[in-house]
Protein backbone atom coordinates (compact mmCIF):
# COMPACT_ATOMS: atom_id res chain seq x y z
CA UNK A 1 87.12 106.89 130.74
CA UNK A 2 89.55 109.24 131.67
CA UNK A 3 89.83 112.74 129.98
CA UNK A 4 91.90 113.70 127.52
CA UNK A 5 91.96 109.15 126.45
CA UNK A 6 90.28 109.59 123.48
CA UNK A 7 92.47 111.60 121.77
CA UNK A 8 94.97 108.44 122.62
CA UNK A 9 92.34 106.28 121.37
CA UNK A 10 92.30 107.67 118.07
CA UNK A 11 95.36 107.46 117.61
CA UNK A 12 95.58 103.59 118.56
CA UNK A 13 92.74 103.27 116.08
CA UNK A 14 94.51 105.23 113.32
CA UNK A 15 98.13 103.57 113.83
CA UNK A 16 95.60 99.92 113.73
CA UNK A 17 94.44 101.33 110.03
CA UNK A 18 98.20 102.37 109.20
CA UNK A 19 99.51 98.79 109.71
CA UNK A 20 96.44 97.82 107.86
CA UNK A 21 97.70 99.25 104.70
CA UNK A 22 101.29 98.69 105.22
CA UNK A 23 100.17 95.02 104.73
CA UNK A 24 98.24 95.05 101.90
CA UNK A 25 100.27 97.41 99.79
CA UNK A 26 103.00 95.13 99.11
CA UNK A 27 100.32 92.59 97.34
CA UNK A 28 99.10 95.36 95.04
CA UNK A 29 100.78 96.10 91.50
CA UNK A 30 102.80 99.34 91.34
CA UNK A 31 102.78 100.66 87.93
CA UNK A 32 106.10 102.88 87.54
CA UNK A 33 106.35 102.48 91.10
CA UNK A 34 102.92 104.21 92.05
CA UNK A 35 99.74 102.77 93.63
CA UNK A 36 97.12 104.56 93.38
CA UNK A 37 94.08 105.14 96.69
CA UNK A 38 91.79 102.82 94.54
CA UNK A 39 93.51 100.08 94.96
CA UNK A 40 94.00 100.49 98.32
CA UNK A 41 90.54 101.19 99.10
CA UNK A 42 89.20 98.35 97.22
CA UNK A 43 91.11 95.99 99.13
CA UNK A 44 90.72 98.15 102.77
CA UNK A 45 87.48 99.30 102.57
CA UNK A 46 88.56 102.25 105.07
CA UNK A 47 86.92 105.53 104.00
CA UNK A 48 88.45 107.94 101.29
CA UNK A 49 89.41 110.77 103.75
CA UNK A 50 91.13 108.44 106.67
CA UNK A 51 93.14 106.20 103.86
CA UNK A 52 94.09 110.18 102.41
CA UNK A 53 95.35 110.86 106.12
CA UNK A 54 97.12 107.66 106.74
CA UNK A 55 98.79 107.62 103.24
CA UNK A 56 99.95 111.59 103.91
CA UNK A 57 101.62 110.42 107.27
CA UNK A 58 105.79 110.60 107.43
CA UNK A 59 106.33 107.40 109.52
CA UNK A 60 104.28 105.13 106.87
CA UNK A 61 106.53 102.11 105.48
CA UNK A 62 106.64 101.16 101.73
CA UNK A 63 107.74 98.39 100.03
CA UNK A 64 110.73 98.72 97.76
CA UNK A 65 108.64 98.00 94.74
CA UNK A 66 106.50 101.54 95.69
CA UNK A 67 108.21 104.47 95.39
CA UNK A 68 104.88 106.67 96.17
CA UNK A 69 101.02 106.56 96.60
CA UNK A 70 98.89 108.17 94.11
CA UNK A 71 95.54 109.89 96.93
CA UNK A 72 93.80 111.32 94.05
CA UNK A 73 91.08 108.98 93.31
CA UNK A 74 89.98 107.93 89.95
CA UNK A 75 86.78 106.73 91.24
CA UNK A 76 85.13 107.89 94.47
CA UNK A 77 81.82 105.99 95.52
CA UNK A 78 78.93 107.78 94.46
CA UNK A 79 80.38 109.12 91.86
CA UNK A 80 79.84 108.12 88.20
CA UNK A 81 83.31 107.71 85.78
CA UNK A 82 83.15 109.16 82.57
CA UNK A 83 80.62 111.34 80.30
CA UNK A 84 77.08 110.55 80.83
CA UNK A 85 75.15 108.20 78.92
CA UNK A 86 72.75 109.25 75.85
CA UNK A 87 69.66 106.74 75.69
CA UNK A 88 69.29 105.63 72.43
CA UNK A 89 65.82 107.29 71.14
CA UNK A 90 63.73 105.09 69.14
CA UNK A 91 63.30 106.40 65.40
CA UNK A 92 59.57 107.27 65.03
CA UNK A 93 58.07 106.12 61.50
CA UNK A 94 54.95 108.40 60.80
């Protein structure tokens, strides 16, 4: 491998993962025009911080039914949504 290729690599890879979303977004529902990173990443599977870097770039195409991507996530894996649970405690007859 010559030096200086994988920098041209990556960027194959990354404009591979660009077209990637350009074709999915059109098939997910825009509400007021948004989509939000969720819905992209349930459907892409590619990681939270490369989907935040390909939806940030200039040159990526939207449909005319999008008029901009939401890339702050509602739901990140690992992550649990809403307040924490109480266990129910079980009332203790004496």
């Amino acid at each position: 491998m010559k030096p200086g290729s994988n920098g041209l690599a990556e960027e194959e890879m990354l404009l591979r993962y660009k077209q990637a979303v350009e074709r999915v977004i059109p098939h997910l529902p825009a509400k007021n025009g948004v989509v939000d990173i969720d819905s992209i990443w349930v459907e892409t599977s590619i990681p939270y911080e490369l989907l935040r870097a390909i939806l940030t770039r200039q040159d990526l195409v939207l449909p005319e039914h999008v008029e901009r991507i939401n890339t702050k996530s509602r739901l990140r894996p690992g992550e649990k949504s809403g307040s924490p649970k109480r266990k129910r405690g079980h009332k203790v007859w004496h």
